[in-house]
PDB file of N, CA and C in Angstrom:
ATOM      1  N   UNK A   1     -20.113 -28.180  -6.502  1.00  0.00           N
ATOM      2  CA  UNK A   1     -19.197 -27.486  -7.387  1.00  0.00           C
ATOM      3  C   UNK A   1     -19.211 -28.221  -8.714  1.00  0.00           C
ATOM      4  N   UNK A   2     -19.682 -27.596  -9.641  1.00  0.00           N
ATOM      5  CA  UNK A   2     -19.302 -28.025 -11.366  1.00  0.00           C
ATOM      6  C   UNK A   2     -18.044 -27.200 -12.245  1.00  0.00           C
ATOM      7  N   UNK A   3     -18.790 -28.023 -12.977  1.00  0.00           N
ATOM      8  CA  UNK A   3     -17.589 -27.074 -14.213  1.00  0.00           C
ATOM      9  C   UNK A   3     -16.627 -27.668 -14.964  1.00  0.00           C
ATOM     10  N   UNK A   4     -16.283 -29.322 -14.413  1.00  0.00           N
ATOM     11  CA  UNK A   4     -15.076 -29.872 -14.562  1.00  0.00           C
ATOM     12  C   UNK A   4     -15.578 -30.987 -15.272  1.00  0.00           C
ATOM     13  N   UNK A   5     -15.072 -31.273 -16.039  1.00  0.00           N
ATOM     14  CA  UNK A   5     -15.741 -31.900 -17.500  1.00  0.00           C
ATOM     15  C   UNK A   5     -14.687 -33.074 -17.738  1.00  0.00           C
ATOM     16  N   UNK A   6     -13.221 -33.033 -17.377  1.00  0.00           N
ATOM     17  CA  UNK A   6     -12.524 -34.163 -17.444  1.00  0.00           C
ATOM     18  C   UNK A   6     -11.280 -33.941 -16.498  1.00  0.00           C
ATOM     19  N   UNK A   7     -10.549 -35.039 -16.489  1.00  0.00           N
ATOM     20  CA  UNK A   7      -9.219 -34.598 -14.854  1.00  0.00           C
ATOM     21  C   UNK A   7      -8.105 -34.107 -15.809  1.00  0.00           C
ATOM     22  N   UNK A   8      -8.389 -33.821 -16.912  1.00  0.00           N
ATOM     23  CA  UNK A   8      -7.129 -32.883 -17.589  1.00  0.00           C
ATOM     24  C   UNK A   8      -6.834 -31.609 -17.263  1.00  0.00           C
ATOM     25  N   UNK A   9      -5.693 -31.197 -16.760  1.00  0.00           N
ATOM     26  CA  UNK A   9      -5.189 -29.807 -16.320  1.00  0.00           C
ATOM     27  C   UNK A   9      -5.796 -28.704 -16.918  1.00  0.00           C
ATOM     28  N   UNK A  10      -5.870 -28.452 -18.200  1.00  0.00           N
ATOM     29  CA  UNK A  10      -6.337 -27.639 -18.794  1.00  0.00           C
ATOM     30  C   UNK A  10      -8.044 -27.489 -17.874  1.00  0.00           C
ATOM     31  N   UNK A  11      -8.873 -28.144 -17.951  1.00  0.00           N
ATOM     32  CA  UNK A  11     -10.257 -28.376 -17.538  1.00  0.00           C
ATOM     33  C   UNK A  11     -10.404 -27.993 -16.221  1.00  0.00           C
ATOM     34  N   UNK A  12      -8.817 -28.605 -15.557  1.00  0.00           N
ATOM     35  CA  UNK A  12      -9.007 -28.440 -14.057  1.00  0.00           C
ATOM     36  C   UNK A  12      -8.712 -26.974 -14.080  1.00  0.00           C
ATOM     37  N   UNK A  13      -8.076 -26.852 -14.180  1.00  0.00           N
ATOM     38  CA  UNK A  13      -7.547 -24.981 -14.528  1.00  0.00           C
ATOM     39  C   UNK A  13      -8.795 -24.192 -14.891  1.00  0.00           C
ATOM     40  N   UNK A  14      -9.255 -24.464 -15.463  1.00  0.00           N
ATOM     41  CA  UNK A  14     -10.391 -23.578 -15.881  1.00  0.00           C
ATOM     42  C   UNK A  14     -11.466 -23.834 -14.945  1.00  0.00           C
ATOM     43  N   UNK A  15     -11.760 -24.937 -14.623  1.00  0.00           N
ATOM     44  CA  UNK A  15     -12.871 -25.341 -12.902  1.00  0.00           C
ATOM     45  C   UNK A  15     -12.442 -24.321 -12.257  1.00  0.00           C
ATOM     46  N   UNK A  16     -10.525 -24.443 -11.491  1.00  0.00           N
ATOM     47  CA  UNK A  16     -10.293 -23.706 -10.483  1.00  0.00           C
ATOM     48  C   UNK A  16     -10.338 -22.731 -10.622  1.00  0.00           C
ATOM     49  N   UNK A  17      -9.767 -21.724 -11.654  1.00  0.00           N
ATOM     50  CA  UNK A  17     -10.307 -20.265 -11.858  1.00  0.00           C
ATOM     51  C   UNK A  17     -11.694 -19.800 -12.084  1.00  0.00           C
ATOM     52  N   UNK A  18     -12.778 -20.541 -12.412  1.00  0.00           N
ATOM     53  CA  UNK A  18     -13.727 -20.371 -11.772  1.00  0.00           C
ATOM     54  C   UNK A  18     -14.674 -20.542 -11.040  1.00  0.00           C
ATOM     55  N   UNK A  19     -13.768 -21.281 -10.248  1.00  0.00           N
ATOM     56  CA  UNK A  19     -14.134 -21.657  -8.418  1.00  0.00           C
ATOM     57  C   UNK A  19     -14.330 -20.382  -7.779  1.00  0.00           C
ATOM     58  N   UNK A  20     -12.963 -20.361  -7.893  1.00  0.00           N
ATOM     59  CA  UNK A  20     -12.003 -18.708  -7.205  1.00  0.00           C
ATOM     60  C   UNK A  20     -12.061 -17.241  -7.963  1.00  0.00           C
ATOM     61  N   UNK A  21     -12.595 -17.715  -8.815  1.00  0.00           N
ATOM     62  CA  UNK A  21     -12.450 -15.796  -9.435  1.00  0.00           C
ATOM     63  C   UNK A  21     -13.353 -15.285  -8.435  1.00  0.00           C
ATOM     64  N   UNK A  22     -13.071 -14.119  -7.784  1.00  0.00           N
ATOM     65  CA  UNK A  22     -13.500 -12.916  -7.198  1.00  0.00           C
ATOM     66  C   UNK A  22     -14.027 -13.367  -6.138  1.00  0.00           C
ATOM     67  N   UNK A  23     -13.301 -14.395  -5.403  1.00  0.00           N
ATOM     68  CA  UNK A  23     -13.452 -14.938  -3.902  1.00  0.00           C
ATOM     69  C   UNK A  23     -12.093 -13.923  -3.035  1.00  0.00           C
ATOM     70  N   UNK A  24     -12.935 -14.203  -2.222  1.00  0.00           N
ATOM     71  CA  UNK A  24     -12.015 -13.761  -0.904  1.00  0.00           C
ATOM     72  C   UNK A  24     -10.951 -14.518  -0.183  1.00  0.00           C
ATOM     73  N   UNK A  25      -9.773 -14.470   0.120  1.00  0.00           N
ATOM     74  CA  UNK A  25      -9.389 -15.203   1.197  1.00  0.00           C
ATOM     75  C   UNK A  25     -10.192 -16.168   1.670  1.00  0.00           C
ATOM     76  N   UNK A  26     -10.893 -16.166   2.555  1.00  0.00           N
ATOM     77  CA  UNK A  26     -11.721 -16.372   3.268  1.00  0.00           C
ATOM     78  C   UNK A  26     -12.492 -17.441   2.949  1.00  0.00           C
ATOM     79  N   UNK A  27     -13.073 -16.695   1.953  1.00  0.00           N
ATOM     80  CA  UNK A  27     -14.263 -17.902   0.914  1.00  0.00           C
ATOM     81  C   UNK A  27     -13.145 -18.916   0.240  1.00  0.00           C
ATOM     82  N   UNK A  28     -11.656 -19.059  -0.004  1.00  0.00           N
ATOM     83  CA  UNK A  28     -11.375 -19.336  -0.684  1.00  0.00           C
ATOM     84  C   UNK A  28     -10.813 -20.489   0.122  1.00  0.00           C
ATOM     85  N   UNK A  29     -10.578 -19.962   1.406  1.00  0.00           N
ATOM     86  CA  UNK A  29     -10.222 -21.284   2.221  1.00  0.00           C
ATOM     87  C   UNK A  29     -11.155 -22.327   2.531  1.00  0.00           C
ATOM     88  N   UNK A  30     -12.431 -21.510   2.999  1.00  0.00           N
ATOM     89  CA  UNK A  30     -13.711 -22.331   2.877  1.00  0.00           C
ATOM     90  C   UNK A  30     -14.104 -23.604   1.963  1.00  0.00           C
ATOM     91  N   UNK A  31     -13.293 -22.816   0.464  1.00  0.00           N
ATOM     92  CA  UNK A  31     -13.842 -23.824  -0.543  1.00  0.00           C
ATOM     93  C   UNK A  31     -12.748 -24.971  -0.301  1.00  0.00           C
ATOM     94  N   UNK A  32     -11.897 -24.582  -0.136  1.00  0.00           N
ATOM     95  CA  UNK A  32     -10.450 -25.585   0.085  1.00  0.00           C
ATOM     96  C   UNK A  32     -10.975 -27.447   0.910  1.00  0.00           C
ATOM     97  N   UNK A  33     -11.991 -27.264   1.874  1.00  0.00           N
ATOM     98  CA  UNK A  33     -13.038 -28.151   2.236  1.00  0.00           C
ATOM     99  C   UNK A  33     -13.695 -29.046   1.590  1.00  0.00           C
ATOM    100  N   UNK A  34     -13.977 -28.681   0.331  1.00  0.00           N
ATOM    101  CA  UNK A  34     -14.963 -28.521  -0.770  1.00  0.00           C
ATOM    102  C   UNK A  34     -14.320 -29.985  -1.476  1.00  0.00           C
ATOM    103  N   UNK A  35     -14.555 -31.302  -2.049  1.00  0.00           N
ATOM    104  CA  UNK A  35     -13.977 -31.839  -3.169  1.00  0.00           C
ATOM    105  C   UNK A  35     -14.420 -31.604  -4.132  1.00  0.00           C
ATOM    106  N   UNK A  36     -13.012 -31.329  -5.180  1.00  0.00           N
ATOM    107  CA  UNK A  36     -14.389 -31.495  -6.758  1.00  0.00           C
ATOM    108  C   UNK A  36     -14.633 -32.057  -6.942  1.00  0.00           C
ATOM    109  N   UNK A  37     -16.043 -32.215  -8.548  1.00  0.00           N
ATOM    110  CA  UNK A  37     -16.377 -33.304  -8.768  1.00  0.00           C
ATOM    111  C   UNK A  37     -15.695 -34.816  -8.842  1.00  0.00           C
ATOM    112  N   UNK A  38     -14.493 -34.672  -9.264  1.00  0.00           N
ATOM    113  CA  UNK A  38     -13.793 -36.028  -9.397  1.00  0.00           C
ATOM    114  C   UNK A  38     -12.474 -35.868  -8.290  1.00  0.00           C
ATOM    115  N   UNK A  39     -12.614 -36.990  -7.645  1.00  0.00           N
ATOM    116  CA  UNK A  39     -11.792 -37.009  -6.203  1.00  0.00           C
ATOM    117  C   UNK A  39     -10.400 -37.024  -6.473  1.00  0.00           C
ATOM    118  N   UNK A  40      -9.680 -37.918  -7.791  1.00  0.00           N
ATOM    119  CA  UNK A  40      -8.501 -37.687  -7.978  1.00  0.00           C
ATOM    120  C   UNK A  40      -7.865 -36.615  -8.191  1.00  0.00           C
ATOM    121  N   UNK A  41      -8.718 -35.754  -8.603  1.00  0.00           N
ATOM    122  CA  UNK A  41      -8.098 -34.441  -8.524  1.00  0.00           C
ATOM    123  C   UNK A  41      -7.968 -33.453  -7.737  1.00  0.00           C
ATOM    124  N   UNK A  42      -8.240 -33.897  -6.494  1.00  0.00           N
ATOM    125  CA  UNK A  42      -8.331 -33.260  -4.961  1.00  0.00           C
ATOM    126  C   UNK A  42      -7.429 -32.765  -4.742  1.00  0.00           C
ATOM    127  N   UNK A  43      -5.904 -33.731  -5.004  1.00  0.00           N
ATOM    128  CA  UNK A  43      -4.495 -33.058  -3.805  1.00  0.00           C
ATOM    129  C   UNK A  43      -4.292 -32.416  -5.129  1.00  0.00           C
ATOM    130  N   UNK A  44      -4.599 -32.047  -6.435  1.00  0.00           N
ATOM    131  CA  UNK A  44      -3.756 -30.917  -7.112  1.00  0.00           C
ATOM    132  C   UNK A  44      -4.914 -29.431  -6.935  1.00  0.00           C
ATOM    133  N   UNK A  45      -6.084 -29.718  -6.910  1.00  0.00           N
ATOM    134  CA  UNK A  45      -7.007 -28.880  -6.056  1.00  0.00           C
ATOM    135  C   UNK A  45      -6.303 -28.213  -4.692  1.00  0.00           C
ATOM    136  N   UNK A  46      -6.118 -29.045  -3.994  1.00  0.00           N
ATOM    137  CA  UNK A  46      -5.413 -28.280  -2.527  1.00  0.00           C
ATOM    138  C   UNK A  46      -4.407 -27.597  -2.311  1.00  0.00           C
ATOM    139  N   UNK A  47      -3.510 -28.155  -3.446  1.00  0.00           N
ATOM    140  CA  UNK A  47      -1.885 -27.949  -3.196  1.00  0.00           C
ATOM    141  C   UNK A  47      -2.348 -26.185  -4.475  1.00  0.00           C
ATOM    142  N   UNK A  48      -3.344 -26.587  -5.321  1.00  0.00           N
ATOM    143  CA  UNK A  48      -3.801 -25.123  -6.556  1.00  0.00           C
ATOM    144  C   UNK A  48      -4.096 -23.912  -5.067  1.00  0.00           C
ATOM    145  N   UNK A  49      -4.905 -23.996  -4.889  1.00  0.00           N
ATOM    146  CA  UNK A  49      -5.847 -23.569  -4.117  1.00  0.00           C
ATOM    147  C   UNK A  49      -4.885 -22.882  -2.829  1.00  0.00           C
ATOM    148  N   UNK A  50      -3.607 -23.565  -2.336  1.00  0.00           N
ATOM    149  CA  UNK A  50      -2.910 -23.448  -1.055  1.00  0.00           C
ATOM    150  C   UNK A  50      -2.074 -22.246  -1.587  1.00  0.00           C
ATOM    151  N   UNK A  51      -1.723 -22.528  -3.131  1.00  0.00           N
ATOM    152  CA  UNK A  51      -0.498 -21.453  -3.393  1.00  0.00           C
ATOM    153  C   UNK A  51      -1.236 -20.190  -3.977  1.00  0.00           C
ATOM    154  N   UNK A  52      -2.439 -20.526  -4.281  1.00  0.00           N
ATOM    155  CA  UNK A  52      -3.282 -19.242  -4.527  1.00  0.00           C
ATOM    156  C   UNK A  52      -3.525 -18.147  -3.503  1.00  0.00           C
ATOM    157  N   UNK A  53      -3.499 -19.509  -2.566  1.00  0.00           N
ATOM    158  CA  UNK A  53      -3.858 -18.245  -0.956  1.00  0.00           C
ATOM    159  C   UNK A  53      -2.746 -17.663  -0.581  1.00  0.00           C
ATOM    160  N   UNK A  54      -1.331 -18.481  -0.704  1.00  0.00           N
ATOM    161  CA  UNK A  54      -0.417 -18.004  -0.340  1.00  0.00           C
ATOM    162  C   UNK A  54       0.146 -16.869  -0.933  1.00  0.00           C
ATOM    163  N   UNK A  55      -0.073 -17.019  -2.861  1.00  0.00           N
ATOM    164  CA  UNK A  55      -0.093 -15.774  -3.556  1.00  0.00           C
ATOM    165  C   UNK A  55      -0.639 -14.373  -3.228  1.00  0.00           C
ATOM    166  N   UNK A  56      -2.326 -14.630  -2.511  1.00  0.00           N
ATOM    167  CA  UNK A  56      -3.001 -13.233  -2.405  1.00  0.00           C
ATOM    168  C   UNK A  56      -2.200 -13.022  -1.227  1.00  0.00           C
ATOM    169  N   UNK A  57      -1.700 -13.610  -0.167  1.00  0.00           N
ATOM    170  CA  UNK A  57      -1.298 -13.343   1.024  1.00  0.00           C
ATOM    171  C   UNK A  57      -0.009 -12.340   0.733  1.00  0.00           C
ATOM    172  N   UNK A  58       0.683 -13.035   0.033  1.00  0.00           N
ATOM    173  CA  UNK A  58       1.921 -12.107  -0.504  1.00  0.00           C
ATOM    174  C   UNK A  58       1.210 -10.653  -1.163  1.00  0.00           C
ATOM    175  N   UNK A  59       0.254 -10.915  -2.003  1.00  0.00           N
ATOM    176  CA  UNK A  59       0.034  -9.434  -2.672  1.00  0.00           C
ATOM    177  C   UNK A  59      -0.372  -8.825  -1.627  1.00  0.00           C
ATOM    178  N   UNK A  60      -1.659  -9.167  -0.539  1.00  0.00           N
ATOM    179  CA  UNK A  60      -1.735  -8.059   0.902  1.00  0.00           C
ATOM    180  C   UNK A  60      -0.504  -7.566   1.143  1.00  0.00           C
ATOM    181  N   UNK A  61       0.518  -8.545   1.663  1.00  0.00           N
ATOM    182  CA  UNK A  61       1.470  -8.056   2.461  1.00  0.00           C
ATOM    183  C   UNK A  61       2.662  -6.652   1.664  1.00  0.00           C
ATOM    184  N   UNK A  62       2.282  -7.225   0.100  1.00  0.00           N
ATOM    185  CA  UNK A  62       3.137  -6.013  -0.676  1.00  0.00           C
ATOM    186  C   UNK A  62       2.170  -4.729  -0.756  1.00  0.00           C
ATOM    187  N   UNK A  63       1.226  -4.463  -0.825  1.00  0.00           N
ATOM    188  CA  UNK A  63       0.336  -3.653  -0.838  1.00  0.00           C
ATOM    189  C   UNK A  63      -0.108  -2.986   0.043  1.00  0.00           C
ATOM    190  N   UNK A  64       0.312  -4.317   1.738  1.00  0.00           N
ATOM    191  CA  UNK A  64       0.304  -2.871   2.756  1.00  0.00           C
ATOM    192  C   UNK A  64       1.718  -2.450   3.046  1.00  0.00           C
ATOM    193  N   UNK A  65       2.595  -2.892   3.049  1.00  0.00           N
ATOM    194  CA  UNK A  65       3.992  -2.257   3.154  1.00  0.00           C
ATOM    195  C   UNK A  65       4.147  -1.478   1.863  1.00  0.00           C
ATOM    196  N   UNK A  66       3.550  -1.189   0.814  1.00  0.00           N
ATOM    197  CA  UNK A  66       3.313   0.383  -0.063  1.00  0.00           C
ATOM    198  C   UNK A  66       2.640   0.968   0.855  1.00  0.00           C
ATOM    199  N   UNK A  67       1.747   0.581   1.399  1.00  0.00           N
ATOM    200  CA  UNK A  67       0.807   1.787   1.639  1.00  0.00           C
ATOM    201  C   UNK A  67       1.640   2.647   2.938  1.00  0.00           C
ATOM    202  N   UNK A  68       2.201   1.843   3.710  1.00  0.00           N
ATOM    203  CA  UNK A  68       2.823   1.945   4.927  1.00  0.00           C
ATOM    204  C   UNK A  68       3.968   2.910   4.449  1.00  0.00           C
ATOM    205  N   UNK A  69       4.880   2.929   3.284  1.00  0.00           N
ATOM    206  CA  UNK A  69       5.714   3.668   3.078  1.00  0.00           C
ATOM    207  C   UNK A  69       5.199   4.880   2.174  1.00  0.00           C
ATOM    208  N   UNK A  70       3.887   4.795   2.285  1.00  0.00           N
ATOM    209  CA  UNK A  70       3.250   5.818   1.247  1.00  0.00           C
ATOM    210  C   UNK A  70       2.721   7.040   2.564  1.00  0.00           C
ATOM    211  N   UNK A  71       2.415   6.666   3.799  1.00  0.00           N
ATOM    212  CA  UNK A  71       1.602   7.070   4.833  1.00  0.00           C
ATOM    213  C   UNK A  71       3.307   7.597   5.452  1.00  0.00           C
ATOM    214  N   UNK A  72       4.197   6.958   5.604  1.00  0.00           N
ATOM    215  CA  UNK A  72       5.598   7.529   5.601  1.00  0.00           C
ATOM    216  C   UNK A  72       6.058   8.690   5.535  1.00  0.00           C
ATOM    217  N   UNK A  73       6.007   8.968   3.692  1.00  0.00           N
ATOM    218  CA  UNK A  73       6.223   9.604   2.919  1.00  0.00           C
ATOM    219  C   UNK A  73       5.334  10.405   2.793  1.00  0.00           C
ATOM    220  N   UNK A  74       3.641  10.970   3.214  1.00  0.00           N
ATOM    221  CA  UNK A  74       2.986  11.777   3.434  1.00  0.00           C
ATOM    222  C   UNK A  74       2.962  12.522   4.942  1.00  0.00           C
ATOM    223  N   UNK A  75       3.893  11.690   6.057  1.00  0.00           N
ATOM    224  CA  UNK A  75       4.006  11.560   7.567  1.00  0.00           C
ATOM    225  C   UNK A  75       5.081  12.910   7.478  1.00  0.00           C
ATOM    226  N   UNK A  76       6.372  12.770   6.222  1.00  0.00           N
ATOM    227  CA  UNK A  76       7.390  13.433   6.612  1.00  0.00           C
ATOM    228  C   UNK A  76       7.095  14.903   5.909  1.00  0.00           C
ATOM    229  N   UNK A  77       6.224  14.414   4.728  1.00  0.00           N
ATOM    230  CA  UNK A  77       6.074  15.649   3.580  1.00  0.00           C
ATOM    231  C   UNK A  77       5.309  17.189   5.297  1.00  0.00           C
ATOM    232  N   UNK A  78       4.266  16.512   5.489  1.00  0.00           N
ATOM    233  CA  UNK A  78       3.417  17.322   6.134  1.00  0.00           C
ATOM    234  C   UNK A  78       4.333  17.724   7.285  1.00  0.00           C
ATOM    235  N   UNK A  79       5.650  17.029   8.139  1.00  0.00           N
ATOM    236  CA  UNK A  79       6.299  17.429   8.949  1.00  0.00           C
ATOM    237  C   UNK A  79       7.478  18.472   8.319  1.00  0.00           C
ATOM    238  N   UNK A  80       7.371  18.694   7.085  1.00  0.00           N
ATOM    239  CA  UNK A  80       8.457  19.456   6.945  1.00  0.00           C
ATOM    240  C   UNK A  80       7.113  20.779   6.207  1.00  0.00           C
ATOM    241  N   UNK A  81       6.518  20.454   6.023  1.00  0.00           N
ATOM    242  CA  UNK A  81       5.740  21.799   6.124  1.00  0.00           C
ATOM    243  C   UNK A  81       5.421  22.513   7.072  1.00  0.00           C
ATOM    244  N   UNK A  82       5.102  21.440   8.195  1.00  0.00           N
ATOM    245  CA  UNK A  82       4.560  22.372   9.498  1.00  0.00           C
ATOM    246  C   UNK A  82       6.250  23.116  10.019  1.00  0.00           C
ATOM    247  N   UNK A  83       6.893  22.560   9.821  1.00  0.00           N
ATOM    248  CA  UNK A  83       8.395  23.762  10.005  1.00  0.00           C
ATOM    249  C   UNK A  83       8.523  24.129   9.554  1.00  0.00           C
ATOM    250  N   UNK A  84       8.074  24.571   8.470  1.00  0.00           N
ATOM    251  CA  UNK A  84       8.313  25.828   7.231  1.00  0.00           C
ATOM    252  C   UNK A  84       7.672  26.773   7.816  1.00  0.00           C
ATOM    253  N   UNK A  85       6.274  26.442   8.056  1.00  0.00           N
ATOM    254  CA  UNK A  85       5.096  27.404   8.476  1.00  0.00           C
ATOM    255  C   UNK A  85       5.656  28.164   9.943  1.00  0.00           C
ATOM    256  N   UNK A  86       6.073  26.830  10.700  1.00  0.00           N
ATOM    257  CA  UNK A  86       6.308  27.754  11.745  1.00  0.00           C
ATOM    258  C   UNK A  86       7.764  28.468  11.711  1.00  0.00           C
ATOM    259  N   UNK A  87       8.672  27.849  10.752  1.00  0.00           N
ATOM    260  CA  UNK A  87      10.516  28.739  10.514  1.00  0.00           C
ATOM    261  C   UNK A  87       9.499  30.101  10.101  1.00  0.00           C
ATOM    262  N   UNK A  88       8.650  30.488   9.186  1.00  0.00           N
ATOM    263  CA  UNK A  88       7.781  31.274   8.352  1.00  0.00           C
ATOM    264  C   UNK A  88       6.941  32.234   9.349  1.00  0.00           C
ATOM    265  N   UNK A  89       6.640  32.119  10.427  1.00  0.00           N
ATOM    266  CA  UNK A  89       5.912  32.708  11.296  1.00  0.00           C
ATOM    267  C   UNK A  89       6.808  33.598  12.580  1.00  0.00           C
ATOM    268  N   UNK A  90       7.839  32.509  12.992  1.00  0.00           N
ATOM    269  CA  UNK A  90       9.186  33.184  14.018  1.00  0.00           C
ATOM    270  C   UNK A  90       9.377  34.448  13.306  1.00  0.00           C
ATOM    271  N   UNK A  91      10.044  33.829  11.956  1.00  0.00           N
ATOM    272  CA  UNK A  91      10.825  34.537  10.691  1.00  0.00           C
ATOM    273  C   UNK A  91      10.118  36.158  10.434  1.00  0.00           C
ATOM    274  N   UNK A  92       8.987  35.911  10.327  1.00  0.00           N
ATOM    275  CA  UNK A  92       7.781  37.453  10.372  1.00  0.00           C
ATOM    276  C   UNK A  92       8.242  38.205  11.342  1.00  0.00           C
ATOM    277  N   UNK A  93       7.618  37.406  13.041  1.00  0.00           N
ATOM    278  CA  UNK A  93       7.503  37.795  13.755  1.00  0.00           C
ATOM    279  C   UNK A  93       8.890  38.608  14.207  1.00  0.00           C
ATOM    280  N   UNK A  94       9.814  37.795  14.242  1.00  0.00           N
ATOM    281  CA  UNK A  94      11.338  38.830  14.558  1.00  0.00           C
ATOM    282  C   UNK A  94      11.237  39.739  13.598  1.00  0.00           C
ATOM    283  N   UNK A  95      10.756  39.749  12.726  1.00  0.00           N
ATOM    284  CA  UNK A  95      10.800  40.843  11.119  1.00  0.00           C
ATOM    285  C   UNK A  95      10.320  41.770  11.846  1.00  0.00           C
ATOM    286  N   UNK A  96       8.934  41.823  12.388  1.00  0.00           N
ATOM    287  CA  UNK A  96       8.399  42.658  12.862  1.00  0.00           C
ATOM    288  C   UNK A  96       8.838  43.359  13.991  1.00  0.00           C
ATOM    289  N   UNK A  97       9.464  42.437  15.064  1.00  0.00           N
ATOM    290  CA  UNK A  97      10.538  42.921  16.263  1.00  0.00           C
ATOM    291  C   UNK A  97      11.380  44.266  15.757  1.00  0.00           C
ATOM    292  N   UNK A  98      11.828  43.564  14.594  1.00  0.00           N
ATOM    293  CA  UNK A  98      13.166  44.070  14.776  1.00  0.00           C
ATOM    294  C   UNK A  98      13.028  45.234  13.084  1.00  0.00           C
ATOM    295  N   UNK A  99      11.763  45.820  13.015  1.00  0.00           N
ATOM    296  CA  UNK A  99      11.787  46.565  12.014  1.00  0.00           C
ATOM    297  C   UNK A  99      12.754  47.839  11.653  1.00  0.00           C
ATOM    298  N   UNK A 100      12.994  47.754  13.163  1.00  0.00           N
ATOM    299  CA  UNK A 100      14.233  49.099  12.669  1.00  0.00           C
ATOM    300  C   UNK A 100      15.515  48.782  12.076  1.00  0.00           C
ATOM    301  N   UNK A 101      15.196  47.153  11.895  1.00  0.00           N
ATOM    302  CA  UNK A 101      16.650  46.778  11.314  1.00  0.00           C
ATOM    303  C   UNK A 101      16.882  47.091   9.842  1.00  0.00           C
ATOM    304  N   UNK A 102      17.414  46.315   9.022  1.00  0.00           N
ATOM    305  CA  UNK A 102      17.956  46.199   7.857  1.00  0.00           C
ATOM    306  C   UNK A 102      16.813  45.313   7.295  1.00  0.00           C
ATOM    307  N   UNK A 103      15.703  45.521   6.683  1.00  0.00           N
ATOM    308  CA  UNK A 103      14.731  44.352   6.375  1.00  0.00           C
ATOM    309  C   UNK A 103      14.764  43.858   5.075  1.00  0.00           C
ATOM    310  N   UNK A 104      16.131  44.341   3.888  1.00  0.00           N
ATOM    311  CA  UNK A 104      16.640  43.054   3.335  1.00  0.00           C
ATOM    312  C   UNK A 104      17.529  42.081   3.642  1.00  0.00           C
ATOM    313  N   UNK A 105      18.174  42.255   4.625  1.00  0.00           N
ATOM    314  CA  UNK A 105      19.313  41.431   5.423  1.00  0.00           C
ATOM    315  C   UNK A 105      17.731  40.276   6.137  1.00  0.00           C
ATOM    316  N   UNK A 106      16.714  40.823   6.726  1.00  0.00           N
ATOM    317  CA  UNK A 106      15.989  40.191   7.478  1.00  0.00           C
ATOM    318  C   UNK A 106      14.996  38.851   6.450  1.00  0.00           C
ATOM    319  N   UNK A 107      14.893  39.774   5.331  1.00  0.00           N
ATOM    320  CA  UNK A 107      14.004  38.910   4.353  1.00  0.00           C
ATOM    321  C   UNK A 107      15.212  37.778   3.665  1.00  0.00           C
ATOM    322  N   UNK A 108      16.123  38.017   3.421  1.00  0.00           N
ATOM    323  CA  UNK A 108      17.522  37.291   3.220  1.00  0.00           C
ATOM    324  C   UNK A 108      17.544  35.951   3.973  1.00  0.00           C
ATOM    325  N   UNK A 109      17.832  36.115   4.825  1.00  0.00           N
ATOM    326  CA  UNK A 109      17.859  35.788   6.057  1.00  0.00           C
ATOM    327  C   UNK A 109      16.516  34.514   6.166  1.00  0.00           C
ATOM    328  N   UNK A 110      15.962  35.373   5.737  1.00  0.00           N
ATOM    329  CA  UNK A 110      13.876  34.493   6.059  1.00  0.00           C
ATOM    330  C   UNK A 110      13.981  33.204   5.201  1.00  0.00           C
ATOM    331  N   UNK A 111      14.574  33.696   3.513  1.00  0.00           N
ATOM    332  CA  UNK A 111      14.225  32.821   2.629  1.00  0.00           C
ATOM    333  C   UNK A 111      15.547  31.615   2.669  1.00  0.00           C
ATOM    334  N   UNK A 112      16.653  32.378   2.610  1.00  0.00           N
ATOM    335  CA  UNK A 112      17.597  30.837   3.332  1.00  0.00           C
ATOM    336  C   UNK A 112      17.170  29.829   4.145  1.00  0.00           C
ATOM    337  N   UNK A 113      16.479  29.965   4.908  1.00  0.00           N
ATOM    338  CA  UNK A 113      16.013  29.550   5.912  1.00  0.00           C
ATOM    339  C   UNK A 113      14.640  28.288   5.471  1.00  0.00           C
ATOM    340  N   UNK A 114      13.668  29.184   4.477  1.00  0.00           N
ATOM    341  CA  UNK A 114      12.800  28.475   4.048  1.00  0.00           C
ATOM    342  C   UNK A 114      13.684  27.576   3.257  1.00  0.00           C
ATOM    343  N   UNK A 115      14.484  27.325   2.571  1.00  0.00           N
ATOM    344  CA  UNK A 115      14.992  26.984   1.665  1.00  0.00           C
ATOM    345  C   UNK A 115      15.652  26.233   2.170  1.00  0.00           C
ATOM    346  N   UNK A 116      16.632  26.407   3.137  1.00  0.00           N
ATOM    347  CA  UNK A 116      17.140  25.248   3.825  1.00  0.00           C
ATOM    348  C   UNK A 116      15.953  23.757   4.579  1.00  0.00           C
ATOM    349  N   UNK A 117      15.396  24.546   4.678  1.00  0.00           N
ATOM    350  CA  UNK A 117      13.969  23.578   5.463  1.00  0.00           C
ATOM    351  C   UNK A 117      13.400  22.775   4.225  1.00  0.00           C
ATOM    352  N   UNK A 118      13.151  23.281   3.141  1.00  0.00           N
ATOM    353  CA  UNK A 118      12.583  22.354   1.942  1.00  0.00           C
ATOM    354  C   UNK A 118      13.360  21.253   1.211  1.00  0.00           C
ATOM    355  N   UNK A 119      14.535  21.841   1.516  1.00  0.00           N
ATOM    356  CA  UNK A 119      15.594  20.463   1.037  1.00  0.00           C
ATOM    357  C   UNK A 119      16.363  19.975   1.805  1.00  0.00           C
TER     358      UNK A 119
END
C-alpha cells in the first residue's frame, strides 16, 4: 500500500480515502490487516477504517429498511387493488343478477363502494 507521503492527518486522509474508495465491505475489512507504510499510524488506520465499516453498515441497514417499507407500501397498494377489482366484479355481477332492478340505485351503489375501498 502507497500513497502516504508523511504521518500528517491530512496525507493520512487522503492515503485512506484512497485505500477505500470503491471497496467493498469486504475488501475493506481485508485491508484492515494491511499496515501502512508507516506503522505509527496503524491504530488511527484501524480505529479510520473500523468507523468506515461501521458507517457503510449503517447506510445498508438504512437502505434496506427503505426498501422494506417501500415493498410494504407496494404490498398494500396492490392489495387494495385486487379488492377493488374484485368489490368491481361482485358489483357487475349482482348488476347483472339483478337487472330488473333500479340500475342507477345499482351503479350508485357500485361506485360508493369503489370509493370507499380506495380510501
Amino acid at each position: 500500500m502507497d500513497g502516504i507521503s508523511s504521518s500528517t492527518s491530512q496525507d493520512y486522509d487522503r492515503w485512506l480515502n484512497s485505500i477505500l474508495a470503491g471497496k467493498t465491505r469486504t475488501q475493506v475489512v481485508a485491508l484492515m490487516g494491511q499496515e501502512p507504510p508507516e506503522a505509527e499510524g496503524y491504530i488511527d488506520y484501524v480505529a479510520e477504517a473500523s468507523l468506515r465499516i461501521q458507517r457503510m453498515d449503517e447506510a445498508y441497514q438504512r437502505d434496506e429498511q427503505r426498501l422494506l417499507a417501500e415493498i410494504e407500501s407496494q404490498r398494500s397498494r396492490a392489495d387494495r387493488g385486487e379488492s377493488l377489482v374484485d368489490f368491481i366484479a361482485d358489483s357487475l355481477e349482482r348488476t347483472l343478477e339483478e337487472h330488473r332492478g333500479n340500475f342507477e340505485e345499482s351503479w350508485r351503489m357500485h361506485f360508493r363502494g369503489a370509493h370507499d375501498i380506495l380510501t
